[in-house]
N, C-alpha and C. Protein backbone atom coordinates (compact mmCIF):
# COMPACT_ATOMS: atom_id res chain seq x y z
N UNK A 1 33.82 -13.23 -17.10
CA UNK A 1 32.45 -12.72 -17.08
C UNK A 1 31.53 -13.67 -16.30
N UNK A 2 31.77 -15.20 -16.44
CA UNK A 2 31.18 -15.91 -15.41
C UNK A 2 31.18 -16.10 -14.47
N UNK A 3 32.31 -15.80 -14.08
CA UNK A 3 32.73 -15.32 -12.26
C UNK A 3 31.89 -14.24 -12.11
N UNK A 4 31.85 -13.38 -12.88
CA UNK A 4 31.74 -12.04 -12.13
C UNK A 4 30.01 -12.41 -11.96
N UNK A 5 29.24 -12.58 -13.13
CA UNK A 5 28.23 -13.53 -12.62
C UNK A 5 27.40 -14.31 -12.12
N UNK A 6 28.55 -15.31 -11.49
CA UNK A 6 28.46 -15.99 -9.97
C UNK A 6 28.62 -15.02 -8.45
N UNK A 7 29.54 -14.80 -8.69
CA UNK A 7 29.89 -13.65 -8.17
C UNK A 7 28.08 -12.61 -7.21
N UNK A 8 27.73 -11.62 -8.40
CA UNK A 8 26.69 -11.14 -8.02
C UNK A 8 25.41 -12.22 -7.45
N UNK A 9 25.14 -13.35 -8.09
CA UNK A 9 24.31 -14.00 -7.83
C UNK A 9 24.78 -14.65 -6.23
N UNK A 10 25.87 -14.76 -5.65
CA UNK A 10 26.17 -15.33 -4.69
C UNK A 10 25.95 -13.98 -3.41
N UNK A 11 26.23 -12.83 -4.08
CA UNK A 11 25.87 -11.46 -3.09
C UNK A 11 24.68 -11.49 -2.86
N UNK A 12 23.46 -11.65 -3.56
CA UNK A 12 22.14 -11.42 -4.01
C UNK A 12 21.80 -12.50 -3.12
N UNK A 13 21.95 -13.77 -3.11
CA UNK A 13 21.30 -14.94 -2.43
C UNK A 13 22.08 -15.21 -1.10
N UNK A 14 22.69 -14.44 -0.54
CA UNK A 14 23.10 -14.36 0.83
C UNK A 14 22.48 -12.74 1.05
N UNK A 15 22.98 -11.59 0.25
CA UNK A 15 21.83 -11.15 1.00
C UNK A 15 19.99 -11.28 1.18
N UNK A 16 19.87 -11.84 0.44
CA UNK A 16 18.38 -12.22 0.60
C UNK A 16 18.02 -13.23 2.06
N UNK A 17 19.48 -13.67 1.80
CA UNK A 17 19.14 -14.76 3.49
C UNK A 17 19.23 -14.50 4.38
N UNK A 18 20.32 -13.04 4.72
CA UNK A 18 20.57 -12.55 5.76
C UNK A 18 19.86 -11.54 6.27
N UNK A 19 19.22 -10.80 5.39
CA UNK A 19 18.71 -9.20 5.60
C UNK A 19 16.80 -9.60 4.93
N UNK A 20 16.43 -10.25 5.79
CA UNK A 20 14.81 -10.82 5.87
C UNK A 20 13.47 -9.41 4.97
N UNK A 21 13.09 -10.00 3.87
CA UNK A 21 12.29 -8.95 3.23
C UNK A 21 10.83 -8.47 4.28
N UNK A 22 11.07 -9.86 5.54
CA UNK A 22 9.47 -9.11 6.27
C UNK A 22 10.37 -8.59 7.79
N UNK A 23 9.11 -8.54 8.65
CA UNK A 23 9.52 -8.32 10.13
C UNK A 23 8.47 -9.09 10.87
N UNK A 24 8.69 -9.58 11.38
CA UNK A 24 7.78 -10.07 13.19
C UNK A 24 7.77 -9.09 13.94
N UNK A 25 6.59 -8.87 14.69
CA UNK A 25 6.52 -7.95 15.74
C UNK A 25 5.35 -8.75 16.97
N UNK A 26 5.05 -10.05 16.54
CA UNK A 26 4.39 -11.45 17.31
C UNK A 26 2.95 -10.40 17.34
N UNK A 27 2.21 -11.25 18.20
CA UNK A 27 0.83 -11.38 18.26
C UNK A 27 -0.13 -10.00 19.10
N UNK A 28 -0.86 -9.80 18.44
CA UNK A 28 -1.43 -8.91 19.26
C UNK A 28 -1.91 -7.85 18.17
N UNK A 29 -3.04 -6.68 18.51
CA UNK A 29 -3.14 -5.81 17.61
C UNK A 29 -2.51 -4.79 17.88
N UNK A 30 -1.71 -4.60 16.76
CA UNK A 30 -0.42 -3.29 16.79
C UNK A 30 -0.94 -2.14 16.37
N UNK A 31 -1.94 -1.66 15.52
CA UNK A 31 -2.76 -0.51 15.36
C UNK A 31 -4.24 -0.74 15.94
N UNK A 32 -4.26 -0.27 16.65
CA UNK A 32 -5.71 -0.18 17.27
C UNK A 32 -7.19 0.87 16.56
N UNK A 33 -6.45 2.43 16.06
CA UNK A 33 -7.05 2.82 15.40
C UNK A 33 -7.40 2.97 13.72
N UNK A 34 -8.67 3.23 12.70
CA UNK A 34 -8.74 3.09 11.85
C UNK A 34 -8.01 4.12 10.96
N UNK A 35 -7.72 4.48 9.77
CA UNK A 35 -7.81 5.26 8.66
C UNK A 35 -8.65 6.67 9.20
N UNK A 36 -7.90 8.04 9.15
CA UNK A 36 -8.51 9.27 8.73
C UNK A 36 -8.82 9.78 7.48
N UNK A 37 -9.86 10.70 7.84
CA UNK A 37 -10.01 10.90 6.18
C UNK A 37 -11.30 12.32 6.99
N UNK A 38 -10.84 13.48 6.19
CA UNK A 38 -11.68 14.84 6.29
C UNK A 38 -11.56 14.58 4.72
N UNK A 39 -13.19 15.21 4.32
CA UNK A 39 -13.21 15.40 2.99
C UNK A 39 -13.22 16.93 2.92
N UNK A 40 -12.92 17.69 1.46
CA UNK A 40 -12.31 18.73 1.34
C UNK A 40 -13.40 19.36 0.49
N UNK A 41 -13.71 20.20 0.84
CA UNK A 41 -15.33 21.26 0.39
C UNK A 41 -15.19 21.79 -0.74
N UNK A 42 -13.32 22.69 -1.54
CA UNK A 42 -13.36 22.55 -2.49
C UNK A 42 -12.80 21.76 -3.42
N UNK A 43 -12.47 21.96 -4.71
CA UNK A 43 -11.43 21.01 -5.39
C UNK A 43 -10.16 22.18 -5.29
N UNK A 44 -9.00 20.89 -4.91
CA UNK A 44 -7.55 21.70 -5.37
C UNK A 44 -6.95 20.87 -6.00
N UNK A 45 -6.81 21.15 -7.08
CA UNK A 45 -5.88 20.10 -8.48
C UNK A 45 -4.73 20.94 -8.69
N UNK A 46 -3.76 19.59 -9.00
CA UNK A 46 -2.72 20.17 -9.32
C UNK A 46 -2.08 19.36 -10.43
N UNK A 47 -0.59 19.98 -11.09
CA UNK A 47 -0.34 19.07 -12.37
C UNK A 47 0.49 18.91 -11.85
N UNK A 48 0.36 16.93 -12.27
CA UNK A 48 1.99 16.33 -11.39
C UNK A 48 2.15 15.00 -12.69
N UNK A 49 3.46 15.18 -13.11
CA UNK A 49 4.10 14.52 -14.28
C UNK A 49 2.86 13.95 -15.15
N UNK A 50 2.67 15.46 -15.46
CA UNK A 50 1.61 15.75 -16.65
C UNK A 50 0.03 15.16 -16.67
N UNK A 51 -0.38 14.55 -15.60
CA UNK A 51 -1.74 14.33 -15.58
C UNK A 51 -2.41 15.53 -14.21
N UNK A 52 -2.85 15.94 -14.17
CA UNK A 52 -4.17 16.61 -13.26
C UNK A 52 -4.63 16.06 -12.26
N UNK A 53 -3.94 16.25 -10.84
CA UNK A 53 -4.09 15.81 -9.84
C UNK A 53 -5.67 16.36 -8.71
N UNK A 54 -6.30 15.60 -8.27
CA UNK A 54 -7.30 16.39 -7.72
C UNK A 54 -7.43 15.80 -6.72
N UNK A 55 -7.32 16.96 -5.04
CA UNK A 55 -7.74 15.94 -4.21
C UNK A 55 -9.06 16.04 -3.56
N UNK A 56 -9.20 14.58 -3.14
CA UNK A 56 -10.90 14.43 -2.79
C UNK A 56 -11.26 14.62 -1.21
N UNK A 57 -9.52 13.72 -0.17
CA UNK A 57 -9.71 14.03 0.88
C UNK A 57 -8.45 14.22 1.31
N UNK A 58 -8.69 14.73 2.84
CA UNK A 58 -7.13 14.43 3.15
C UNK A 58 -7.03 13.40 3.94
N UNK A 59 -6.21 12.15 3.85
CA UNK A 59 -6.36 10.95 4.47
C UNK A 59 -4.45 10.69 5.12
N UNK A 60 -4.78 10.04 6.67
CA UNK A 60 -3.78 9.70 7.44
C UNK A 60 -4.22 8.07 7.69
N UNK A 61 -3.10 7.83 7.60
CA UNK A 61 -3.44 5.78 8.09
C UNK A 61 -2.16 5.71 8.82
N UNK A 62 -2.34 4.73 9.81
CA UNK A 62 -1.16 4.11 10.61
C UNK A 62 -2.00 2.62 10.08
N UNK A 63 -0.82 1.64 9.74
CA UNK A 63 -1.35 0.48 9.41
C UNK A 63 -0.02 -0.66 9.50
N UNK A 64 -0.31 -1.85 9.77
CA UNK A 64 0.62 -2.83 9.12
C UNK A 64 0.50 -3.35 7.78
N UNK A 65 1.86 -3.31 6.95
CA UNK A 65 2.31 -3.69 5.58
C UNK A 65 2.12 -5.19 5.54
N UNK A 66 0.38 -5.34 4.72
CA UNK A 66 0.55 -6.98 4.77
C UNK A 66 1.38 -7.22 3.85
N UNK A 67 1.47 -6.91 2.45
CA UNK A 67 2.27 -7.26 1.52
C UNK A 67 2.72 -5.91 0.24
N UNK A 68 3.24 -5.84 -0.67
CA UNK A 68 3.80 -4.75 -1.70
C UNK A 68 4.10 -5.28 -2.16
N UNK A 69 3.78 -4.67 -3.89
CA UNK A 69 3.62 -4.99 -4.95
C UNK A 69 4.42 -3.78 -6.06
N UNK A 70 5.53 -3.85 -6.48
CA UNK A 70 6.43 -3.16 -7.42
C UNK A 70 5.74 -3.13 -9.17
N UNK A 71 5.41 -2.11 -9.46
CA UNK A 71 4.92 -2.01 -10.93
C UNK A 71 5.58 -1.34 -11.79
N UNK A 72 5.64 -1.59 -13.34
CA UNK A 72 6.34 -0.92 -13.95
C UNK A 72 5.57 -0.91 -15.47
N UNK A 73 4.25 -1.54 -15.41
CA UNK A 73 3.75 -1.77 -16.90
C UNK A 73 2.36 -1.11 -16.18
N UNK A 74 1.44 -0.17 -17.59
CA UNK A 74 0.47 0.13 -17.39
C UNK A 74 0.64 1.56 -16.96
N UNK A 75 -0.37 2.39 -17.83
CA UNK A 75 -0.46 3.57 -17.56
C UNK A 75 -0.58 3.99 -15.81
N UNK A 76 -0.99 3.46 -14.87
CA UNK A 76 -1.19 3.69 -13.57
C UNK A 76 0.56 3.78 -12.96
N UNK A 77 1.23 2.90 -13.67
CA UNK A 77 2.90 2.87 -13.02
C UNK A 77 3.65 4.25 -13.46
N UNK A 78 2.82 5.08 -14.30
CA UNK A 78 3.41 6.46 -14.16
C UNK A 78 3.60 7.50 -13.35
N UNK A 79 2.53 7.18 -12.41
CA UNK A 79 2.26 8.01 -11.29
C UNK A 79 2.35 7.00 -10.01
N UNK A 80 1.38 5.52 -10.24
CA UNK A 80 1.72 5.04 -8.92
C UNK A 80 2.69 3.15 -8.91
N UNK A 81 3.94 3.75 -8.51
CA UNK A 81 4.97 2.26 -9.27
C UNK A 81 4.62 1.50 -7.94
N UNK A 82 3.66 1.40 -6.73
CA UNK A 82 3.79 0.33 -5.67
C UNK A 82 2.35 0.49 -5.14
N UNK A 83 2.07 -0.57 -4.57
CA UNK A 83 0.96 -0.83 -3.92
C UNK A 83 1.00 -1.73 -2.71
N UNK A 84 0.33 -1.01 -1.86
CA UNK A 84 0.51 -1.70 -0.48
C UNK A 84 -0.75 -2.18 -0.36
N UNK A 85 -0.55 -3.14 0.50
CA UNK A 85 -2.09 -4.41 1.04
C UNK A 85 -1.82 -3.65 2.50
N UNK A 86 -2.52 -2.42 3.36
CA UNK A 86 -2.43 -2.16 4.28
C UNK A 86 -3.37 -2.85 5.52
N UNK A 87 -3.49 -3.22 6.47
CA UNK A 87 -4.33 -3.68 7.51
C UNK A 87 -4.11 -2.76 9.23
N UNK A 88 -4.98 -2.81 9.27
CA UNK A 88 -5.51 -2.33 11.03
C UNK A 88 -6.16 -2.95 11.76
N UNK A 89 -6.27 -2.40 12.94
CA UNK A 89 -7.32 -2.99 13.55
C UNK A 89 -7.25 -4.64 13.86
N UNK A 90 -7.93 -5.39 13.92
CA UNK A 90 -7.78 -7.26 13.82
C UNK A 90 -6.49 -7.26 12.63
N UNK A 91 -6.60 -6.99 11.53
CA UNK A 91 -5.74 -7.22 10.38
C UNK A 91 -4.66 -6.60 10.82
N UNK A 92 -4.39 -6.24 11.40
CA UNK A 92 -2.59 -5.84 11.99
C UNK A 92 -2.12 -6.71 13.38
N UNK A 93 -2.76 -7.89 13.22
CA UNK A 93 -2.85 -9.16 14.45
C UNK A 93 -2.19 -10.12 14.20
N UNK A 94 -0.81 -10.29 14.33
CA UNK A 94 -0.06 -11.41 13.48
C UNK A 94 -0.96 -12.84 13.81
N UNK A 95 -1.46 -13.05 14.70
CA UNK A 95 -1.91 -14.50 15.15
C UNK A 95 -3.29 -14.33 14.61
N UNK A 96 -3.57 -13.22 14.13
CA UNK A 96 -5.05 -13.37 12.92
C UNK A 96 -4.24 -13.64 11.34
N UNK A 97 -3.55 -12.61 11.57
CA UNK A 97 -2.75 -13.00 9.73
C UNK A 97 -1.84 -14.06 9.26
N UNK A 98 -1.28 -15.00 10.35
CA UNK A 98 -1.28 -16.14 10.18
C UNK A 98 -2.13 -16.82 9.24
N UNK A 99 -3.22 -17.35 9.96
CA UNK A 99 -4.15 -17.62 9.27
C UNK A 99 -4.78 -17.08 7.96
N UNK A 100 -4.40 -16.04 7.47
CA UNK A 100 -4.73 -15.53 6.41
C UNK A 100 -3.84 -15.46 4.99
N UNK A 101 -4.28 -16.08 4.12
CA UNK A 101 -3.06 -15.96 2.64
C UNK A 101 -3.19 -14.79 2.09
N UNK A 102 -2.45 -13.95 1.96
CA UNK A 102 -2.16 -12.68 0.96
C UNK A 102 -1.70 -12.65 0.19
N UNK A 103 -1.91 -11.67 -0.92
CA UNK A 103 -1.42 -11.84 -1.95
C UNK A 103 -1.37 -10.72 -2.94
N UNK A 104 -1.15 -10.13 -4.13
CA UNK A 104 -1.11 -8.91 -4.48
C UNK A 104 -1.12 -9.01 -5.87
N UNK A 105 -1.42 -8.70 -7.07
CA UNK A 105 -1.36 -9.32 -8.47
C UNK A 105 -2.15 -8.04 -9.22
N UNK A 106 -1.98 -7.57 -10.39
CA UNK A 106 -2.52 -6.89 -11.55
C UNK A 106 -3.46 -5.65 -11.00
N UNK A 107 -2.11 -5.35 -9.71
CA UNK A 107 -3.33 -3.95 -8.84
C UNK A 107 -4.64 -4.27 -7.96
N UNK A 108 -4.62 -5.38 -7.78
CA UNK A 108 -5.48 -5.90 -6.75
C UNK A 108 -4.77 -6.91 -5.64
N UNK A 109 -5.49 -6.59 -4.35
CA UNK A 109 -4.95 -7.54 -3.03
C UNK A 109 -5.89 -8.55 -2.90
N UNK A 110 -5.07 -10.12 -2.41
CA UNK A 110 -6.38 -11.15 -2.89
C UNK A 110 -5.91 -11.60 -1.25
N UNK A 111 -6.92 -12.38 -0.62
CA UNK A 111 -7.21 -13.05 0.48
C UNK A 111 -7.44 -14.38 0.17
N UNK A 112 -7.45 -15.21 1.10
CA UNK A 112 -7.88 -16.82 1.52
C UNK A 112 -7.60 -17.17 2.62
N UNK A 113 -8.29 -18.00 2.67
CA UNK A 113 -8.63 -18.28 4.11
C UNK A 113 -8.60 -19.90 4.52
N UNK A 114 -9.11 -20.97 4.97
CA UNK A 114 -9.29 -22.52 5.53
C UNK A 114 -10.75 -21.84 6.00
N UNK A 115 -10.41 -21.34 7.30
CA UNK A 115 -11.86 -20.68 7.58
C UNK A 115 -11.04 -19.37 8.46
N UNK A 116 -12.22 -18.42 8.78
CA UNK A 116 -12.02 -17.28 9.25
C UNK A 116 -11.71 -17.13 10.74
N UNK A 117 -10.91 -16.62 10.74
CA UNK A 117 -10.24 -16.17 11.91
C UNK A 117 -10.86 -15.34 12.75
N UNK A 118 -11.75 -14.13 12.02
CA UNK A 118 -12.26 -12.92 12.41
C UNK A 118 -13.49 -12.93 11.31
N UNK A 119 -14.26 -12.03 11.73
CA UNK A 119 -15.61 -12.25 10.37
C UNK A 119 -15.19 -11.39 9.55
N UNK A 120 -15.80 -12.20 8.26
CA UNK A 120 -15.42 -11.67 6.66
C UNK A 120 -14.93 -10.65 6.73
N UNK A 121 -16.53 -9.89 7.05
CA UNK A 121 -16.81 -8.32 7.50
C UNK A 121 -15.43 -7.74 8.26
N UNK A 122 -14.91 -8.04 9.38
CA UNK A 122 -13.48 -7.14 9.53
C UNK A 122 -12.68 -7.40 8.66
N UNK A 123 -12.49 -8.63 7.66
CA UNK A 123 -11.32 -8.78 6.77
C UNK A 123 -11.25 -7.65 5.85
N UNK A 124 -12.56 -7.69 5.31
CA UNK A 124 -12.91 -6.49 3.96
C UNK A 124 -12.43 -5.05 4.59
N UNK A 125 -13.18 -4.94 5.75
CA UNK A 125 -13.23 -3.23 6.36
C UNK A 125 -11.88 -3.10 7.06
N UNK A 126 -11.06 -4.05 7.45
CA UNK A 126 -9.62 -3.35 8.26
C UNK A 126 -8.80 -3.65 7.46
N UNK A 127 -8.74 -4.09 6.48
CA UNK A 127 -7.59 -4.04 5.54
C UNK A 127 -8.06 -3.66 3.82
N UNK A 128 -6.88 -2.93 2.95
CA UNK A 128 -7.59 -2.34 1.94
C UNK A 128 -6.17 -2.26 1.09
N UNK A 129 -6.21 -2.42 -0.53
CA UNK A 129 -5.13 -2.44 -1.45
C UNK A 129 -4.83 -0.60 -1.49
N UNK A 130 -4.08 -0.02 -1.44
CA UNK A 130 -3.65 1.03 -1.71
C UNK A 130 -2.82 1.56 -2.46
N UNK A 131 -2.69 2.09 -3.53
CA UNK A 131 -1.93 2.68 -5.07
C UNK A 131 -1.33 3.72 -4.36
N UNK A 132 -0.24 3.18 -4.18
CA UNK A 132 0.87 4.86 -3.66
C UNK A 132 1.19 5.65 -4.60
N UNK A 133 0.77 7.20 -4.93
CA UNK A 133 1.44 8.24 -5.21
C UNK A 133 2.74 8.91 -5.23
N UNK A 134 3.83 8.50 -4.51
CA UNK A 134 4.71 9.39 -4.35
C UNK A 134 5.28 10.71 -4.85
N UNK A 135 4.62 11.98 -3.71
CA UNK A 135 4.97 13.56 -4.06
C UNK A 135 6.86 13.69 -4.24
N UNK A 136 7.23 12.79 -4.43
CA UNK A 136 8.55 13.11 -4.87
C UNK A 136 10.09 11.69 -4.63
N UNK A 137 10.78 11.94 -4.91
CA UNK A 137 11.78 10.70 -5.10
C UNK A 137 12.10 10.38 -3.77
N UNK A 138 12.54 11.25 -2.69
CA UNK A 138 12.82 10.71 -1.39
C UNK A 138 11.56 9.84 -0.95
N UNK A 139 9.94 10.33 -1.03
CA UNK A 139 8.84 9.06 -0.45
C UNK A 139 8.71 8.17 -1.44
N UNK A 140 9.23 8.01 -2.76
CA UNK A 140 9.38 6.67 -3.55
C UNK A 140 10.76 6.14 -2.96
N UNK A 141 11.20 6.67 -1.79
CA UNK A 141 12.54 5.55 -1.67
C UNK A 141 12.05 4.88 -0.26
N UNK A 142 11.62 6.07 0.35
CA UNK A 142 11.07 4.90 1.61
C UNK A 142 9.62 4.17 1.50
N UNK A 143 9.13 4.42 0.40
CA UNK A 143 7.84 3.58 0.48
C UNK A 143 8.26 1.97 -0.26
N UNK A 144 9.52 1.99 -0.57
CA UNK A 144 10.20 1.36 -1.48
C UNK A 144 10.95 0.10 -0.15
N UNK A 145 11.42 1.06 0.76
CA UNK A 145 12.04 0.25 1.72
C UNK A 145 11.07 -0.46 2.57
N UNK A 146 9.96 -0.07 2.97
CA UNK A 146 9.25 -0.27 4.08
C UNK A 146 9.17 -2.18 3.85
N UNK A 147 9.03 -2.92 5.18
CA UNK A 147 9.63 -4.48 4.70
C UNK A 147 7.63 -4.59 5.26
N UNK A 148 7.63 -6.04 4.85
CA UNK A 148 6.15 -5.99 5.25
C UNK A 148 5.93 -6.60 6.41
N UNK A 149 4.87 -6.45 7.42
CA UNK A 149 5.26 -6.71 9.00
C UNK A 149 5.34 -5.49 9.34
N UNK A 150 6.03 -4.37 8.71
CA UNK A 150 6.07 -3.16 9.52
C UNK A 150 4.89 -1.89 9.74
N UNK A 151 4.87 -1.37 10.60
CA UNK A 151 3.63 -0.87 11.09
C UNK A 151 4.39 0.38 10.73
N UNK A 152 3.81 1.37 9.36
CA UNK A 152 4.12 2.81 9.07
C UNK A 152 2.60 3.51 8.98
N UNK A 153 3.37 4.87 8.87
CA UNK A 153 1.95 6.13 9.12
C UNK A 153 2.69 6.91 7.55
N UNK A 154 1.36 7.22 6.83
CA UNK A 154 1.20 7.76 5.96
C UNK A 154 0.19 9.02 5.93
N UNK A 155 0.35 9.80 5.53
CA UNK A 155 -0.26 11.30 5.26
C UNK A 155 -0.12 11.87 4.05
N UNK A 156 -1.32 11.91 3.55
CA UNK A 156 -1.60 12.61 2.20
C UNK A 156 -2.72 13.25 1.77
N UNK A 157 -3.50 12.81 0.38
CA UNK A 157 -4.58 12.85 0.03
C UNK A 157 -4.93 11.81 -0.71
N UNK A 158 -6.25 11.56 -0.68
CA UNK A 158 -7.07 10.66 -1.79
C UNK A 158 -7.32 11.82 -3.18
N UNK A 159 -7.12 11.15 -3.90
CA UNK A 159 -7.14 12.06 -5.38
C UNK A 159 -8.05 11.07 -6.23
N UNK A 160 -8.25 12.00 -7.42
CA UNK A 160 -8.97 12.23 -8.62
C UNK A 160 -7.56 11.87 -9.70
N UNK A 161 -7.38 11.19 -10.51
CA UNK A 161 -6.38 12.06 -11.30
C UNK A 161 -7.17 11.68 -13.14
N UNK A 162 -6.05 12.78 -13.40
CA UNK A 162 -7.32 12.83 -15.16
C UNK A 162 -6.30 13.00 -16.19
N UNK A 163 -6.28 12.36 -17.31
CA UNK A 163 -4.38 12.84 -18.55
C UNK A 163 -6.22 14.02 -19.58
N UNK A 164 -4.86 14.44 -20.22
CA UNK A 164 -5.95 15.12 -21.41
C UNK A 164 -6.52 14.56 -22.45
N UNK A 165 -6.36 12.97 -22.39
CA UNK A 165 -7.02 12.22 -23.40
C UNK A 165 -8.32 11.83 -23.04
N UNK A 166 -8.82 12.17 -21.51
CA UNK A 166 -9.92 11.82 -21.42
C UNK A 166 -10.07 10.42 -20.40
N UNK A 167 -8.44 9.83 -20.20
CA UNK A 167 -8.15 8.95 -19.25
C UNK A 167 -8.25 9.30 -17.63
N UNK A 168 -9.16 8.47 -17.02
CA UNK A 168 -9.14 9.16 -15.20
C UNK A 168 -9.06 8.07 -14.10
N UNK A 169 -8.53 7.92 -13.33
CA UNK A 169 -8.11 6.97 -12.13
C UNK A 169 -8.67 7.81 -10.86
N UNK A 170 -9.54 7.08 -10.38
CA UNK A 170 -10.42 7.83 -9.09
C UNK A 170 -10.20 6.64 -7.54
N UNK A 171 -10.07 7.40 -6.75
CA UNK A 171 -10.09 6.77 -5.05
C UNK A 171 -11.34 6.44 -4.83
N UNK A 172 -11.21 5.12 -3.88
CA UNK A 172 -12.81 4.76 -3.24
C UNK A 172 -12.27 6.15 -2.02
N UNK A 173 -13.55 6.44 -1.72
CA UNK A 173 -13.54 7.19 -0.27
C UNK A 173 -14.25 6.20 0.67
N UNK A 174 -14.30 5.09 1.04
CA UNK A 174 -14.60 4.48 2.22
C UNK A 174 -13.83 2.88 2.25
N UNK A 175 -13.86 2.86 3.63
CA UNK A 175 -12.91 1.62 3.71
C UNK A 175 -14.65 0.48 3.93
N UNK A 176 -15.51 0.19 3.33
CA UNK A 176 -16.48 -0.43 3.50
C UNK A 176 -16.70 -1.06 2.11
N UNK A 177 -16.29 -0.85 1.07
CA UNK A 177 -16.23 -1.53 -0.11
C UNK A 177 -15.54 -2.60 -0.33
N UNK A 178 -15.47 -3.25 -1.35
CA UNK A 178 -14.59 -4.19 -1.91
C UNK A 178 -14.79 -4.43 -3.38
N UNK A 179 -14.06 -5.00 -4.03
CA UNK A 179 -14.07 -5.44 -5.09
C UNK A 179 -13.23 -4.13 -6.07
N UNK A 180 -13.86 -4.39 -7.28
CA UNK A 180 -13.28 -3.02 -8.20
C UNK A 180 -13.76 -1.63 -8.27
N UNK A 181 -12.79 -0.79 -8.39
CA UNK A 181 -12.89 0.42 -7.52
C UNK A 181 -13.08 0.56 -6.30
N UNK A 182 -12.40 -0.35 -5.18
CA UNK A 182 -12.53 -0.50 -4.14
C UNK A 182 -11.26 0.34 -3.59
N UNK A 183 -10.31 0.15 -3.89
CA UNK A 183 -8.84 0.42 -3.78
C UNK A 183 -8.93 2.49 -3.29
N UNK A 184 -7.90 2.36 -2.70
CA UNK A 184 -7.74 4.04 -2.07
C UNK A 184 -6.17 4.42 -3.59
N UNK A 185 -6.54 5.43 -3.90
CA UNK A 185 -5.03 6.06 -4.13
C UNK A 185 -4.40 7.40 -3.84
N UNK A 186 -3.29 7.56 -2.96
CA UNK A 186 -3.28 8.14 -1.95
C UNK A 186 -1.68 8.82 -2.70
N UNK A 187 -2.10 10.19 -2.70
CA UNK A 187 -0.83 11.04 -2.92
C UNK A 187 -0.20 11.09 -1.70
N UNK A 188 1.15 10.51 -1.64
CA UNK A 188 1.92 10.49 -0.46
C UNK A 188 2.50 11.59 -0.42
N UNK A 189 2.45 12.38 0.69
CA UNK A 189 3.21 13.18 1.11
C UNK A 189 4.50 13.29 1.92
N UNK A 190 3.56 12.35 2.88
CA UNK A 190 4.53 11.97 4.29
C UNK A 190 4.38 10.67 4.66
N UNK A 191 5.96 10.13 5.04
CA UNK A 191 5.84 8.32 5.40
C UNK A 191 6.61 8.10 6.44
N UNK A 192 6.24 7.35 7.61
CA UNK A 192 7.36 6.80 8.62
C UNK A 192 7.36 5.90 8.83
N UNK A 193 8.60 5.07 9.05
CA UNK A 193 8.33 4.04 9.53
C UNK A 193 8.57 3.64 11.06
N UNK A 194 7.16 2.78 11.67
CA UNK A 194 6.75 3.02 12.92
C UNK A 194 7.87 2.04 13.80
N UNK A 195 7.61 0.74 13.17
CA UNK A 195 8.01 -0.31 14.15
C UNK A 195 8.61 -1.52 12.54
């Protein structure tokens, strides 16, 4: 049993060495454009593993994966088990994100800095924590794979969602906020990965 033990732990720590959890794609800005988002005139809700889905807009992002975050505690990991730290624009600039510490913890994306690379102001507005939805098990497998470094396009909606106890989890609709309730949560529909 201790072999077999060693064993897995010796698979696990060679593949971790060989098969790299990020990507390089070097310097430069790799998404040039921001986040879409049409807002939707009426409400269309729907029931998805028993809470009341409502969407607010329909939102497309091409972005680079600063970092992801795997959840499994807390009513929110019923509907959304990952969260991406997405960036555009300057924030999809490896020789800006260098300079930048990321980080991801209790459903929020945290920053630091020495000093700024780019002003505050683009840090806040081109990059944003995002609560993935996944509309079904195949986009919980590739939102699952995506390594960070990689530049994917997502298509969905920003939602409302509500249980019948009176519990509700709501999307910011603008990438100009920060702090709490800042965060997008985005029923995935559709995911690729770009680069």
């Amino acid at each position: 049993m201790k072999n077999l033990a060693l064993f897995i732990f010796l698979i696990a720590a060679a593949w971790k060495l060989f098969v790299p959890d990020s990507v390089e794609l070097g310097p430069g800005v790799m998404v040039d454009s921001s986040p879409k988002q049409q807002t939707l005139a009426g409400s269309d809700s729907f029931v998805f593993k028993d809470y009341q889905i409502t969407r607010l807009a329909n939102f497309d992002i091409q972005a680079k994966l600063l970092a992801k975050e795997q959840y499994s505690l807390g009513r929110e990991s019923d509907l959304s088990p990952i969260d991406f730290a997405l960036g555009w624009q300057n924030m999809s600039d490896e020789s800006v994100l260098k300079q930048i510490e990321i980080s991801q913890s209790n459903r929020w994306y945290h920053w630091r800095v020495k000093q700024f690379p780019i002003p505050r102001k683009e840090i806040e507005t081109q990059s944003a924590n995002m609560h993935m939805i996944p509309a079904n098990d195949q986009i919980e497998a590739l939102l699952k794979k995506v390594k960070q470094g990689q530049i994917i396009s997502i298509s969905g909606s920003l939602v409302r969602v509500d249980a019948d106890d009176g519990w509700h989890w709501r999307s910011s609709l603008t990438r100009d906020d920060a702090g709490a309730h800042a965060c997008e949560i985005i029923y995935v529909e559709h995911i690729e990965i770009n680069h």
